[in-house]
C-alpha atoms as a PDB file:
ATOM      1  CA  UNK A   1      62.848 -22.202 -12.999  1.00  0.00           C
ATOM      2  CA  UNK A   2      59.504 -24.001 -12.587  1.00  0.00           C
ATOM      3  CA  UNK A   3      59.803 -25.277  -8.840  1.00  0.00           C
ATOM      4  CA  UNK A   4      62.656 -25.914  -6.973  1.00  0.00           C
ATOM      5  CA  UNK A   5      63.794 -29.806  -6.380  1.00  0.00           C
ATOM      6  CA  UNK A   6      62.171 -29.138  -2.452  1.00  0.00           C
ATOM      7  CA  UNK A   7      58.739 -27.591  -4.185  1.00  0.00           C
ATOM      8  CA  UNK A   8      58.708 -30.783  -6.512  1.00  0.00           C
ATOM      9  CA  UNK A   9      59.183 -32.986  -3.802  1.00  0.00           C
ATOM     10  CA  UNK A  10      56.228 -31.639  -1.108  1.00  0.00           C
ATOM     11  CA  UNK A  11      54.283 -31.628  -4.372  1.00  0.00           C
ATOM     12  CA  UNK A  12      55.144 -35.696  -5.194  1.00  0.00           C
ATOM     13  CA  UNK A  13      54.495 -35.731  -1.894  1.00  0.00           C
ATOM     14  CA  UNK A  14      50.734 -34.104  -1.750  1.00  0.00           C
ATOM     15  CA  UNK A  15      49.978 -36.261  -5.098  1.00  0.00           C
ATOM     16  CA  UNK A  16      51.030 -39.347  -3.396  1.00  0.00           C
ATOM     17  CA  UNK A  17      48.430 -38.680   0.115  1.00  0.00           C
ATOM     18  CA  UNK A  18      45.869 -38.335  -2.095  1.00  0.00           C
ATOM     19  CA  UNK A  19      46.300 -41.055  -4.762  1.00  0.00           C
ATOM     20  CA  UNK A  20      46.931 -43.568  -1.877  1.00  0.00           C
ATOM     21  CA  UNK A  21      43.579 -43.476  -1.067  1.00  0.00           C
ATOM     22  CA  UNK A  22      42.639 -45.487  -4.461  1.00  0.00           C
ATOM     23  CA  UNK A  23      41.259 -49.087  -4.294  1.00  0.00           C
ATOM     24  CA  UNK A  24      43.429 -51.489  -5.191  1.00  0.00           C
ATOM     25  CA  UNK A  25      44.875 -52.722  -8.438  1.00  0.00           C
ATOM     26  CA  UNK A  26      46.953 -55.545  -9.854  1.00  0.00           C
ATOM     27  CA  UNK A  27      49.309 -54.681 -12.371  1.00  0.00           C
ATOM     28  CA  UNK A  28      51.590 -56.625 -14.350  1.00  0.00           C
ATOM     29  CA  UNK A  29      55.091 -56.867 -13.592  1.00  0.00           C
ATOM     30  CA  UNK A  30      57.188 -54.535 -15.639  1.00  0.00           C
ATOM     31  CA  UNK A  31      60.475 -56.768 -14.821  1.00  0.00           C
ATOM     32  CA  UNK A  32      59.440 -59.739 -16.535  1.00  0.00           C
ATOM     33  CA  UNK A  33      55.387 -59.794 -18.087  1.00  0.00           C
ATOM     34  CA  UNK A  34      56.092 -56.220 -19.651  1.00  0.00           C
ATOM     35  CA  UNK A  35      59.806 -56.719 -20.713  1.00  0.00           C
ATOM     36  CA  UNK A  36      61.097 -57.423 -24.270  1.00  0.00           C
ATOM     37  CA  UNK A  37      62.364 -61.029 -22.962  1.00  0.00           C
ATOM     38  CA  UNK A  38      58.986 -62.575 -22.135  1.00  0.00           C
ATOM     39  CA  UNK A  39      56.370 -60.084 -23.546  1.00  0.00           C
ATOM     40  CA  UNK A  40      54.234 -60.620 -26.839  1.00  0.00           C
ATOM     41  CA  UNK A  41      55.212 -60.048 -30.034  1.00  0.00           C
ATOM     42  CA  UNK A  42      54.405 -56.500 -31.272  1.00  0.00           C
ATOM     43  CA  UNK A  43      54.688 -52.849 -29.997  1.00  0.00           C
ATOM     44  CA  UNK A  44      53.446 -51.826 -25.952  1.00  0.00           C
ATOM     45  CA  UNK A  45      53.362 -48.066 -25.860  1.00  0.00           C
ATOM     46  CA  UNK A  46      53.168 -45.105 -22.843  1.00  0.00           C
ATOM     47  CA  UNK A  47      54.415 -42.247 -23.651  1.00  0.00           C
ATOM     48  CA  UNK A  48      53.941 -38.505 -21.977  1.00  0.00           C
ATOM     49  CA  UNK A  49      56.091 -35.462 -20.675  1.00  0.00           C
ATOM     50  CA  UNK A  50      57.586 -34.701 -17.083  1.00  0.00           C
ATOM     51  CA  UNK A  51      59.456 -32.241 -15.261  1.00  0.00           C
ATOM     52  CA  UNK A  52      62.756 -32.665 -14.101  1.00  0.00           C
ATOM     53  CA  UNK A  53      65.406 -31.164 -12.056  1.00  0.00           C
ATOM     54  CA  UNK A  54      69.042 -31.940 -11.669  1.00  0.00           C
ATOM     55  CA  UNK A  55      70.834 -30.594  -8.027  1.00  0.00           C
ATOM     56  CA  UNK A  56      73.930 -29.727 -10.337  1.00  0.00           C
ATOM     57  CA  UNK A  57      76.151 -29.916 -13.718  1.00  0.00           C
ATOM     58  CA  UNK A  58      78.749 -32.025 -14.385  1.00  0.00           C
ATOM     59  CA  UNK A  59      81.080 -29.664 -16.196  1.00  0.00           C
ATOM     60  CA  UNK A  60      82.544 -26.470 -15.165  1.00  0.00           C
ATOM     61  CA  UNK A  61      80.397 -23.294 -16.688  1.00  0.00           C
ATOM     62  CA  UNK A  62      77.200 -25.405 -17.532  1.00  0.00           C
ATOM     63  CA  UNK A  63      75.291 -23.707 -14.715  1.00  0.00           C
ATOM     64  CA  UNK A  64      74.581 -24.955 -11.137  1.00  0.00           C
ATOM     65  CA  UNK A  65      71.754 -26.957 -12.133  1.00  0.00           C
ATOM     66  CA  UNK A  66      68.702 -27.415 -13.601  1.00  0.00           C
ATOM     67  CA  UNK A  67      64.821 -27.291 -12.806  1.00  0.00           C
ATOM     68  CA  UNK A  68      61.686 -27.430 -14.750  1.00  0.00           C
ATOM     69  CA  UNK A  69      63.040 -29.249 -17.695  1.00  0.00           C
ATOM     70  CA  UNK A  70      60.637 -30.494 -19.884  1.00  0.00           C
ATOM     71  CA  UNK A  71      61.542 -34.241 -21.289  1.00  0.00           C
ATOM     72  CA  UNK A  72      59.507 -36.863 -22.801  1.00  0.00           C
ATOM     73  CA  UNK A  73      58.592 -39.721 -20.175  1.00  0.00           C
ATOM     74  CA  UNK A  74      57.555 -43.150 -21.458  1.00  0.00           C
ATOM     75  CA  UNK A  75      58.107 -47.229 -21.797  1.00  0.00           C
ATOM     76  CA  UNK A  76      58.526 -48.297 -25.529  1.00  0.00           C
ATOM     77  CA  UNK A  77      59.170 -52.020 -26.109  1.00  0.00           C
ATOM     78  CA  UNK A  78      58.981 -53.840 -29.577  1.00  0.00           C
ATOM     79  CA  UNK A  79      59.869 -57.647 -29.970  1.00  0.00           C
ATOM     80  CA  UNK A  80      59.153 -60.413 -32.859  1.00  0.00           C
ATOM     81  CA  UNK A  81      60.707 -63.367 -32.104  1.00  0.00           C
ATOM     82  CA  UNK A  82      64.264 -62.969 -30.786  1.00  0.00           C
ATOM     83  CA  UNK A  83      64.498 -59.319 -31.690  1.00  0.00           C
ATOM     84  CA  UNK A  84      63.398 -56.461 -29.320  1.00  0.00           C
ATOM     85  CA  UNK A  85      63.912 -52.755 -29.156  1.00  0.00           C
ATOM     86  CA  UNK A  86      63.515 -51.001 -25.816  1.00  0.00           C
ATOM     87  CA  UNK A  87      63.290 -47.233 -24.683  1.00  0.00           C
ATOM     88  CA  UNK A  88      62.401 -47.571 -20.626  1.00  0.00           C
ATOM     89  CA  UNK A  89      64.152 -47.024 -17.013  1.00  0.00           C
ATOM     90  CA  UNK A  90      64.112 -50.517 -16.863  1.00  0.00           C
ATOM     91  CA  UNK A  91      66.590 -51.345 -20.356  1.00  0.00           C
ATOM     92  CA  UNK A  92      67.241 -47.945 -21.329  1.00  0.00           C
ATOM     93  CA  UNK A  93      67.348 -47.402 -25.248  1.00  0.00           C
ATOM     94  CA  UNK A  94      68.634 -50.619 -26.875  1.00  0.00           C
ATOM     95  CA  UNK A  95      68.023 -53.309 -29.572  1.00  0.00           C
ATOM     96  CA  UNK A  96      69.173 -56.660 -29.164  1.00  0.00           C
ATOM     97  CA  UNK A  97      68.620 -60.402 -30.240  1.00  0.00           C
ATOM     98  CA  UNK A  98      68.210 -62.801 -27.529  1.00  0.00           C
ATOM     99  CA  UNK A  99      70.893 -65.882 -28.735  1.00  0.00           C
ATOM    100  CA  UNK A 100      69.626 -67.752 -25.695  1.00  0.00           C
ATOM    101  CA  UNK A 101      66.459 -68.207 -23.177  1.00  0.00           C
ATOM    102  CA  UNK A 102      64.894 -70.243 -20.300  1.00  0.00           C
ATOM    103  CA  UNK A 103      62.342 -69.172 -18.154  1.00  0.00           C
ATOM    104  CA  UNK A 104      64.476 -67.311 -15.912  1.00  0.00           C
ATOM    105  CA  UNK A 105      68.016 -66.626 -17.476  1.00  0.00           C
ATOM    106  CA  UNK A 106      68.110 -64.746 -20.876  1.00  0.00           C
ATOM    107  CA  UNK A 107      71.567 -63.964 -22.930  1.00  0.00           C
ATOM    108  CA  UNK A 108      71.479 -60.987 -25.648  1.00  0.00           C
ATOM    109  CA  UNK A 109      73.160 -59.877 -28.308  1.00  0.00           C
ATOM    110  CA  UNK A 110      72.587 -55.285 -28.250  1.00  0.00           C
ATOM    111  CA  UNK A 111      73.862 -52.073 -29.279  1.00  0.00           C
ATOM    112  CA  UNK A 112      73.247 -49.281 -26.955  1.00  0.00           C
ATOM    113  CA  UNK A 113      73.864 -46.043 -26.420  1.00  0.00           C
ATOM    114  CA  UNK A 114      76.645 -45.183 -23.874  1.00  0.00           C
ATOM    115  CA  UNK A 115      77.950 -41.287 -23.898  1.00  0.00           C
ATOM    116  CA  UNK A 116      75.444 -38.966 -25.172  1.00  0.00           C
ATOM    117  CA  UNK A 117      77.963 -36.505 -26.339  1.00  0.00           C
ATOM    118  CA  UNK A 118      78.745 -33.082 -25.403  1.00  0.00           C
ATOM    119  CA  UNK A 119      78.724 -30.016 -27.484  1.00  0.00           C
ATOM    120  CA  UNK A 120      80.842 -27.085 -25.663  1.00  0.00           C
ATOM    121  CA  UNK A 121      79.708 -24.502 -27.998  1.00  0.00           C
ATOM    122  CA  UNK A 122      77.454 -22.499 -25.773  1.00  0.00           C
ATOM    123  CA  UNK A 123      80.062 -23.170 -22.456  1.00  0.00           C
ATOM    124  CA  UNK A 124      82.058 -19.739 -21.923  1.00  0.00           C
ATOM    125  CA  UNK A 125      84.817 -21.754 -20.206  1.00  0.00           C
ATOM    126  CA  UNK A 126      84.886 -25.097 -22.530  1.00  0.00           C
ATOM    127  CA  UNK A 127      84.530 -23.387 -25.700  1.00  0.00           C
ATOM    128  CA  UNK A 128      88.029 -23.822 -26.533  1.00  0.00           C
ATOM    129  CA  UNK A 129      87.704 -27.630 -26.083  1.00  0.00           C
ATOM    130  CA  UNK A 130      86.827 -30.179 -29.007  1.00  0.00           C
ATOM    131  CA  UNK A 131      83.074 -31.865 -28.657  1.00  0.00           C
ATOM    132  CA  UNK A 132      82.566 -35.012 -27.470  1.00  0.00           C
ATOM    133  CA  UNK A 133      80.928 -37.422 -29.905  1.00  0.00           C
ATOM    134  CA  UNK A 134      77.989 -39.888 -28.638  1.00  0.00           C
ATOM    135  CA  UNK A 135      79.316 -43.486 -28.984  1.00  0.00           C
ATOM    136  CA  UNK A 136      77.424 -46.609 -29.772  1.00  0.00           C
ATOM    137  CA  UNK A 137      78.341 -49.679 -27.571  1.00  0.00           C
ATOM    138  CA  UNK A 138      78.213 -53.500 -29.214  1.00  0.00           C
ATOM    139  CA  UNK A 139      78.169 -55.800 -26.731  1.00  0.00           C
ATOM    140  CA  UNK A 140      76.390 -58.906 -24.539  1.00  0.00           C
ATOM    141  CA  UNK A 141      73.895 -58.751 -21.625  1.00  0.00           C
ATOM    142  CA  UNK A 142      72.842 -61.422 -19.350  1.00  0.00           C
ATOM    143  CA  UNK A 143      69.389 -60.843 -17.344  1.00  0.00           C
ATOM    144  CA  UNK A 144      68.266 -63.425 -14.166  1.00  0.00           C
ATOM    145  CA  UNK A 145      64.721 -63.068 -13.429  1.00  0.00           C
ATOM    146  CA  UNK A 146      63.578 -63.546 -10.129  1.00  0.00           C
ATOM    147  CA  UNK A 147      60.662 -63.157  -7.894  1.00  0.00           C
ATOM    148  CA  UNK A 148      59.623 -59.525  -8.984  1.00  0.00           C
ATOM    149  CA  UNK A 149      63.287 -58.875  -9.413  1.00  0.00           C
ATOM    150  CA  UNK A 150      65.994 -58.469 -12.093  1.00  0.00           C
ATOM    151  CA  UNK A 151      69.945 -58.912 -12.195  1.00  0.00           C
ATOM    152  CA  UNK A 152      71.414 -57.614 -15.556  1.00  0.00           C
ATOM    153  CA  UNK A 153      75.156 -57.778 -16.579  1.00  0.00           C
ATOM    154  CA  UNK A 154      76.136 -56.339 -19.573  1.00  0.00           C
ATOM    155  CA  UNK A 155      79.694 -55.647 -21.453  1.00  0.00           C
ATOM    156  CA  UNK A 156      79.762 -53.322 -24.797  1.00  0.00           C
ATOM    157  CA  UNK A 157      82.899 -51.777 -26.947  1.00  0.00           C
ATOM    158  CA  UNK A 158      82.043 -48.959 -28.668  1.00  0.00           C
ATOM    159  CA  UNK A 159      81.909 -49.351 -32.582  1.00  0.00           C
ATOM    160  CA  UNK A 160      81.437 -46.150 -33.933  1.00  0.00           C
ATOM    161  CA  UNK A 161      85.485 -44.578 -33.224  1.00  0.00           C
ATOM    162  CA  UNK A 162      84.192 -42.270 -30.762  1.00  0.00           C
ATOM    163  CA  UNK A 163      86.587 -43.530 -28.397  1.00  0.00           C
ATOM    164  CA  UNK A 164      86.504 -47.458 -29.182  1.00  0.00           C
ATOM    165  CA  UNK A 165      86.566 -47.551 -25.273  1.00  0.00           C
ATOM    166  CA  UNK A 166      84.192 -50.044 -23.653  1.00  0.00           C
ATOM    167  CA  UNK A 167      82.296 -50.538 -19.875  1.00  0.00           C
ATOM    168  CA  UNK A 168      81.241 -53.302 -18.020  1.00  0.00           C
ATOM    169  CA  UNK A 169      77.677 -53.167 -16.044  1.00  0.00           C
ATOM    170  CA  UNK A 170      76.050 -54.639 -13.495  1.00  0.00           C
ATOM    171  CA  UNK A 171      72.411 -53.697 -12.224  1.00  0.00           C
ATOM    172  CA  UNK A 172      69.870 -54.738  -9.922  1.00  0.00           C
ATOM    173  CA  UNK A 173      65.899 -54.048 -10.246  1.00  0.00           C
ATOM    174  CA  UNK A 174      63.187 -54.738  -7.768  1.00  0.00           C
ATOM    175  CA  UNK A 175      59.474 -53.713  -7.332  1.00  0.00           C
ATOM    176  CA  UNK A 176      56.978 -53.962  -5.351  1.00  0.00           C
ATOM    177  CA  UNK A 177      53.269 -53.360  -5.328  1.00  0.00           C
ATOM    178  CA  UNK A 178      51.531 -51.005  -2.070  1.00  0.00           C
ATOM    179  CA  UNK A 179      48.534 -50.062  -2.910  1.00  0.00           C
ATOM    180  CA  UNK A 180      48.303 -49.026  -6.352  1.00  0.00           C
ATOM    181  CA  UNK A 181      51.450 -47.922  -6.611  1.00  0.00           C
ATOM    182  CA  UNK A 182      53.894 -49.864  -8.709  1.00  0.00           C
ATOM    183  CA  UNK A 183      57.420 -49.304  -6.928  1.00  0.00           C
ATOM    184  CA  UNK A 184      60.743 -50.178  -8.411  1.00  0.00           C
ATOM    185  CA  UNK A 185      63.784 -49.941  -6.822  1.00  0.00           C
ATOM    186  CA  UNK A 186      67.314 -49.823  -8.968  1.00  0.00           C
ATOM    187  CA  UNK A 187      71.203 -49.883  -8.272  1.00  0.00           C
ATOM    188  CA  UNK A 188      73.805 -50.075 -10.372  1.00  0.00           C
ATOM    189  CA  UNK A 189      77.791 -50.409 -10.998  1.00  0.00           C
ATOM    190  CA  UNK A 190      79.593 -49.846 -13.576  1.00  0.00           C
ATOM    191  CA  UNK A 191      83.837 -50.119 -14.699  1.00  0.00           C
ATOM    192  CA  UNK A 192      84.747 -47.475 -17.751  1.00  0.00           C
ATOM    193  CA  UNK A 193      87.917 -47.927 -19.360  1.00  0.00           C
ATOM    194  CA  UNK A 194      90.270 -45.365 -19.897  1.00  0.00           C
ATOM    195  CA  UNK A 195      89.473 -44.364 -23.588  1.00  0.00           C
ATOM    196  CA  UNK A 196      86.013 -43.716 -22.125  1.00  0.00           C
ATOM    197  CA  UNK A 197      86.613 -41.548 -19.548  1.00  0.00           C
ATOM    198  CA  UNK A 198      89.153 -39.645 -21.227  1.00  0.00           C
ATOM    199  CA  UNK A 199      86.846 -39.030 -23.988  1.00  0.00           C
ATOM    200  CA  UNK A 200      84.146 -37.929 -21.386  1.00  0.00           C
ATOM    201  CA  UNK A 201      86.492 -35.798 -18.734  1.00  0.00           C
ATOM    202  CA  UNK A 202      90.142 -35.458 -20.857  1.00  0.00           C
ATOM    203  CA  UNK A 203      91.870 -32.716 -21.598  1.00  0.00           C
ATOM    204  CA  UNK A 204      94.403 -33.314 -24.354  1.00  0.00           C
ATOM    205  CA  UNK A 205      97.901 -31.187 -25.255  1.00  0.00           C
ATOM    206  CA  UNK A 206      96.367 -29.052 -28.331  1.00  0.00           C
ATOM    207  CA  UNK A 207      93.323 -28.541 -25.968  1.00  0.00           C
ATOM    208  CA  UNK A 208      94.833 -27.595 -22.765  1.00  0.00           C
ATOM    209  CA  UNK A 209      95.333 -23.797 -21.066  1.00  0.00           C
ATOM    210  CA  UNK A 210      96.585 -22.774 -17.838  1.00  0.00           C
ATOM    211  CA  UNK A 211      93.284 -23.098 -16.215  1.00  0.00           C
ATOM    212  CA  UNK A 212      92.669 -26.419 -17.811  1.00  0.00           C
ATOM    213  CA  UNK A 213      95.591 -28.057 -17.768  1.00  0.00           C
ATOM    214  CA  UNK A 214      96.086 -31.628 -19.821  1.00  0.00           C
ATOM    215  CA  UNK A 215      94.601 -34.314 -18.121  1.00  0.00           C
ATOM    216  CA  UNK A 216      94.961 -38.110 -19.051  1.00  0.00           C
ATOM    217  CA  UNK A 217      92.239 -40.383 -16.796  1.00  0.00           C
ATOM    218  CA  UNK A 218      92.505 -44.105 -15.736  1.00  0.00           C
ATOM    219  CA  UNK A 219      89.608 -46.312 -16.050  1.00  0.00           C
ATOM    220  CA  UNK A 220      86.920 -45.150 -13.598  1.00  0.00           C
ATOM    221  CA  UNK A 221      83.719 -46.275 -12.055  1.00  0.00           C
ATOM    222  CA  UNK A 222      80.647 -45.029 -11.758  1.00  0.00           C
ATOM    223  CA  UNK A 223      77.147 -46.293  -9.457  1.00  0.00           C
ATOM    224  CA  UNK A 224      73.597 -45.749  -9.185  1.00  0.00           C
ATOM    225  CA  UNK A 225      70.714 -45.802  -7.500  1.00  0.00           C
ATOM    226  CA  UNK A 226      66.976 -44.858  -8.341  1.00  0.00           C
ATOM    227  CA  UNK A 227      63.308 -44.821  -6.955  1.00  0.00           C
ATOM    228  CA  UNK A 228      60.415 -45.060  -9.398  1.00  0.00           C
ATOM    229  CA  UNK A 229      56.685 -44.812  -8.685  1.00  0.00           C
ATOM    230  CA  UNK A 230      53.784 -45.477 -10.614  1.00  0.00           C
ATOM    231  CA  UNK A 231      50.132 -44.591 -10.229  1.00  0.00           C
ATOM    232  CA  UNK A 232      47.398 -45.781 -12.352  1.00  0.00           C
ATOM    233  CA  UNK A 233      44.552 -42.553 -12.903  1.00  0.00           C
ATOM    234  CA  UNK A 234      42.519 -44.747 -15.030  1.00  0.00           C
ATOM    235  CA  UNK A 235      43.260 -47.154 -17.896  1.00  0.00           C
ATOM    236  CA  UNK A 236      45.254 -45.615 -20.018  1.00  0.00           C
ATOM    237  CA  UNK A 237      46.732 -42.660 -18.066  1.00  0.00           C
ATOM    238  CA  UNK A 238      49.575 -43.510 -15.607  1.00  0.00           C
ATOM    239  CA  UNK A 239      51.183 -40.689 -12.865  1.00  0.00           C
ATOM    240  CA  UNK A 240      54.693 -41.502 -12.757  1.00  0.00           C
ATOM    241  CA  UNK A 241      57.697 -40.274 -10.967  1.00  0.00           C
ATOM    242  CA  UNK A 242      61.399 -41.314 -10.444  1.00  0.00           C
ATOM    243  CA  UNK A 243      64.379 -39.973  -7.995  1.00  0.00           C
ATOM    244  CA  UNK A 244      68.034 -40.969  -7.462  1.00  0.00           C
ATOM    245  CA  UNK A 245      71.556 -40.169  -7.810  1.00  0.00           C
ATOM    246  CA  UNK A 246      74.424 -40.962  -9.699  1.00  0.00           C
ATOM    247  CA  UNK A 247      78.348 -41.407  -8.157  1.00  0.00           C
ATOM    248  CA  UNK A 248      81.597 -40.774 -10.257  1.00  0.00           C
ATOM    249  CA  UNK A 249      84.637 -42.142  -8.923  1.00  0.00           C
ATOM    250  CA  UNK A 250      88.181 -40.256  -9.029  1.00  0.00           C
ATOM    251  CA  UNK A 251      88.906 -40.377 -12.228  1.00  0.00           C
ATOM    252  CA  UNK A 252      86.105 -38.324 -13.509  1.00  0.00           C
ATOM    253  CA  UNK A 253      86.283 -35.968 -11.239  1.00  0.00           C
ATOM    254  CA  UNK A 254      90.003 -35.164 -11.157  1.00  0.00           C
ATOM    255  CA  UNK A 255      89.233 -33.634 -14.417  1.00  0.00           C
ATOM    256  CA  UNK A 256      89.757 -29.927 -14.732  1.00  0.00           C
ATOM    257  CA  UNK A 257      87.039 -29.751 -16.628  1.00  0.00           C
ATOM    258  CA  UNK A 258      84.213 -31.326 -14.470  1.00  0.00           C
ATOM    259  CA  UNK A 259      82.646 -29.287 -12.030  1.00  0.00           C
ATOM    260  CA  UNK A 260      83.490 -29.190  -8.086  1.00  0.00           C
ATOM    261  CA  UNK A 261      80.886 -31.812  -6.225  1.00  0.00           C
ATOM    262  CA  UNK A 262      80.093 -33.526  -9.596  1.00  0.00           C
ATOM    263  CA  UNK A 263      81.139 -36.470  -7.284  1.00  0.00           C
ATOM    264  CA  UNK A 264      76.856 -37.226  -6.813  1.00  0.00           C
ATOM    265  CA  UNK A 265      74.358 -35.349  -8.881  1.00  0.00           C
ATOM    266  CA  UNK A 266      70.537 -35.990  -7.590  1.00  0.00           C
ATOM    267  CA  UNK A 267      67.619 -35.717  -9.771  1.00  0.00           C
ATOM    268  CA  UNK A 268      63.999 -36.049  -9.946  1.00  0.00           C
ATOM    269  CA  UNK A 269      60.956 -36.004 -12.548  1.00  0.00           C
ATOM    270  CA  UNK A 270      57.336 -36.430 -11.902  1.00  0.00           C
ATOM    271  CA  UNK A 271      55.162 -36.558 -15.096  1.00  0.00           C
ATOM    272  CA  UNK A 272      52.109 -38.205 -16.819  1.00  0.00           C
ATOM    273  CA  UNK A 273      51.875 -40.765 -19.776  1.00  0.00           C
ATOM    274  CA  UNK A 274      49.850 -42.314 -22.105  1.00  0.00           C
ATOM    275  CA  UNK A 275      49.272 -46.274 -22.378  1.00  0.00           C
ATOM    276  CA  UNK A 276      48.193 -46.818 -25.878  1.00  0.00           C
END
């Protein structure tokens, strides 16, 4: 391990008494001047690495946790026209087509990403189980844009036989500007059917053992909520860092197969991009 999640946070901590004592600068909003609804046309770039930690796993025999994890930080938007791909906090990794626009209300067409898989090969305990495949979700997203704030509901059905499950979304952005810090503030809801969840947490008959006994899940729901800051070191570099927890409901973790507590897992990153 790099630093424990209470070294990274005195050390967000020491970065952030220091930075604060920067002059002030505006910055564009990243809800609605940066976004792929109301942005130019072409590519807006930042890319860098952090280090993350995660408080603990979600299934049984993947470890308690994880710290100083390496991962790739950034905010990737394309759009021409009515088509936009996105790889941020803000949409996550999705293209879409925007059938509809005013200045405030925006209706898309996307395919996303829902379940990034699982592969139990390396799990002593879930070996025996079959992997999970990542899905691909077709589906519509409405996004309000308000005063520095966003409201997003989205619907997608997965399209790739995964699980041909689907989820319904809805999130809530807000930011605000102290200093030169850029803060945004995030929660979210979301309903998973039951061919979703099984495919994430079931246990099926040819798969089952005496310590892992079949399980068949309802539809479940999950929630959110997340803290990001951003710190401008000059004009192209940008300190950024990002904290919050995720909630399972029942059905997910009545599974034999997720781990005790997997209920809420925390996390945290801090980590340095590029704005090209």
């Amino acid at each position: 391990m790099i630093f424990s999640r209470s070294k990274a946070a005195a050390l967000a901590a020491v970065i952030v008494s220091i930075l604060a004592m920067g002059a002030h600068a505006d910055q564009p909003s990243s809800l609605h001047d940066l976004s792929p609804h109301y942005g130019e046309d072409g590519w807006d770039i930042a890319l860098g690495l952090g280090v993350g930690a995660v408080d603990k796993a979600f299934y049984v025999g993947d470890g308690s946790g994880r710290s100083g994890v390496v991962t790739v930080v950034g905010d990737v938007t394309y759009q021409k026209g009515r088509f936009y791909f996105a790889a941020n906090d803000i949409d996550g990794l999705v293209a879409g087509i925007t059938l509809a626009r005013t200045d405030n209300w925006v209706f898309d067409a996307t395919i996303t990403p829902g379940f990034e898989g699982a592969d139990f090969g390396d799990n002593d305990q879930l070996k025996h189980l079959k992997n999970r495949k990542p899905d691909g979700l077709l589906g519509l997203r409405m996004s309000r844009y308000g005063d520095h704030s966003r409201l997003t509901l989205s619907a997608g059905k997965d399209v790739t036989g995964a699980h041909d499950g689907y989820d319904v979304t809805a999130e809530y952005f807000h930011e605000w500007q102290l200093k030169n810090w850029l803060l945004t503030g995030s929660a979210g809801v979301g309903y998973f059917s039951d061919k979703m969840v099984n495919h994430i947490v079931g246990v099926s008959e040819d798969e089952a053992t005496a310590q892992f006994p079949v399980y068949q899940a309802d539809a479940g729901y999950g929630a959110r909520l997340a803290l990001k800051a951003e710190y401008p070191l000059s004009e192209h570099w940008i300190f950024t860092s990002y904290a919050g927890a995720i909630g399972a409901s029942s059905a997910f973790t009545d599974s034999p197969i997720t781990r005790s507590g997997s209920d809420v897992l925390n996390f945290a990153l801090v980590g340095l991009k590029y704005k090209f």
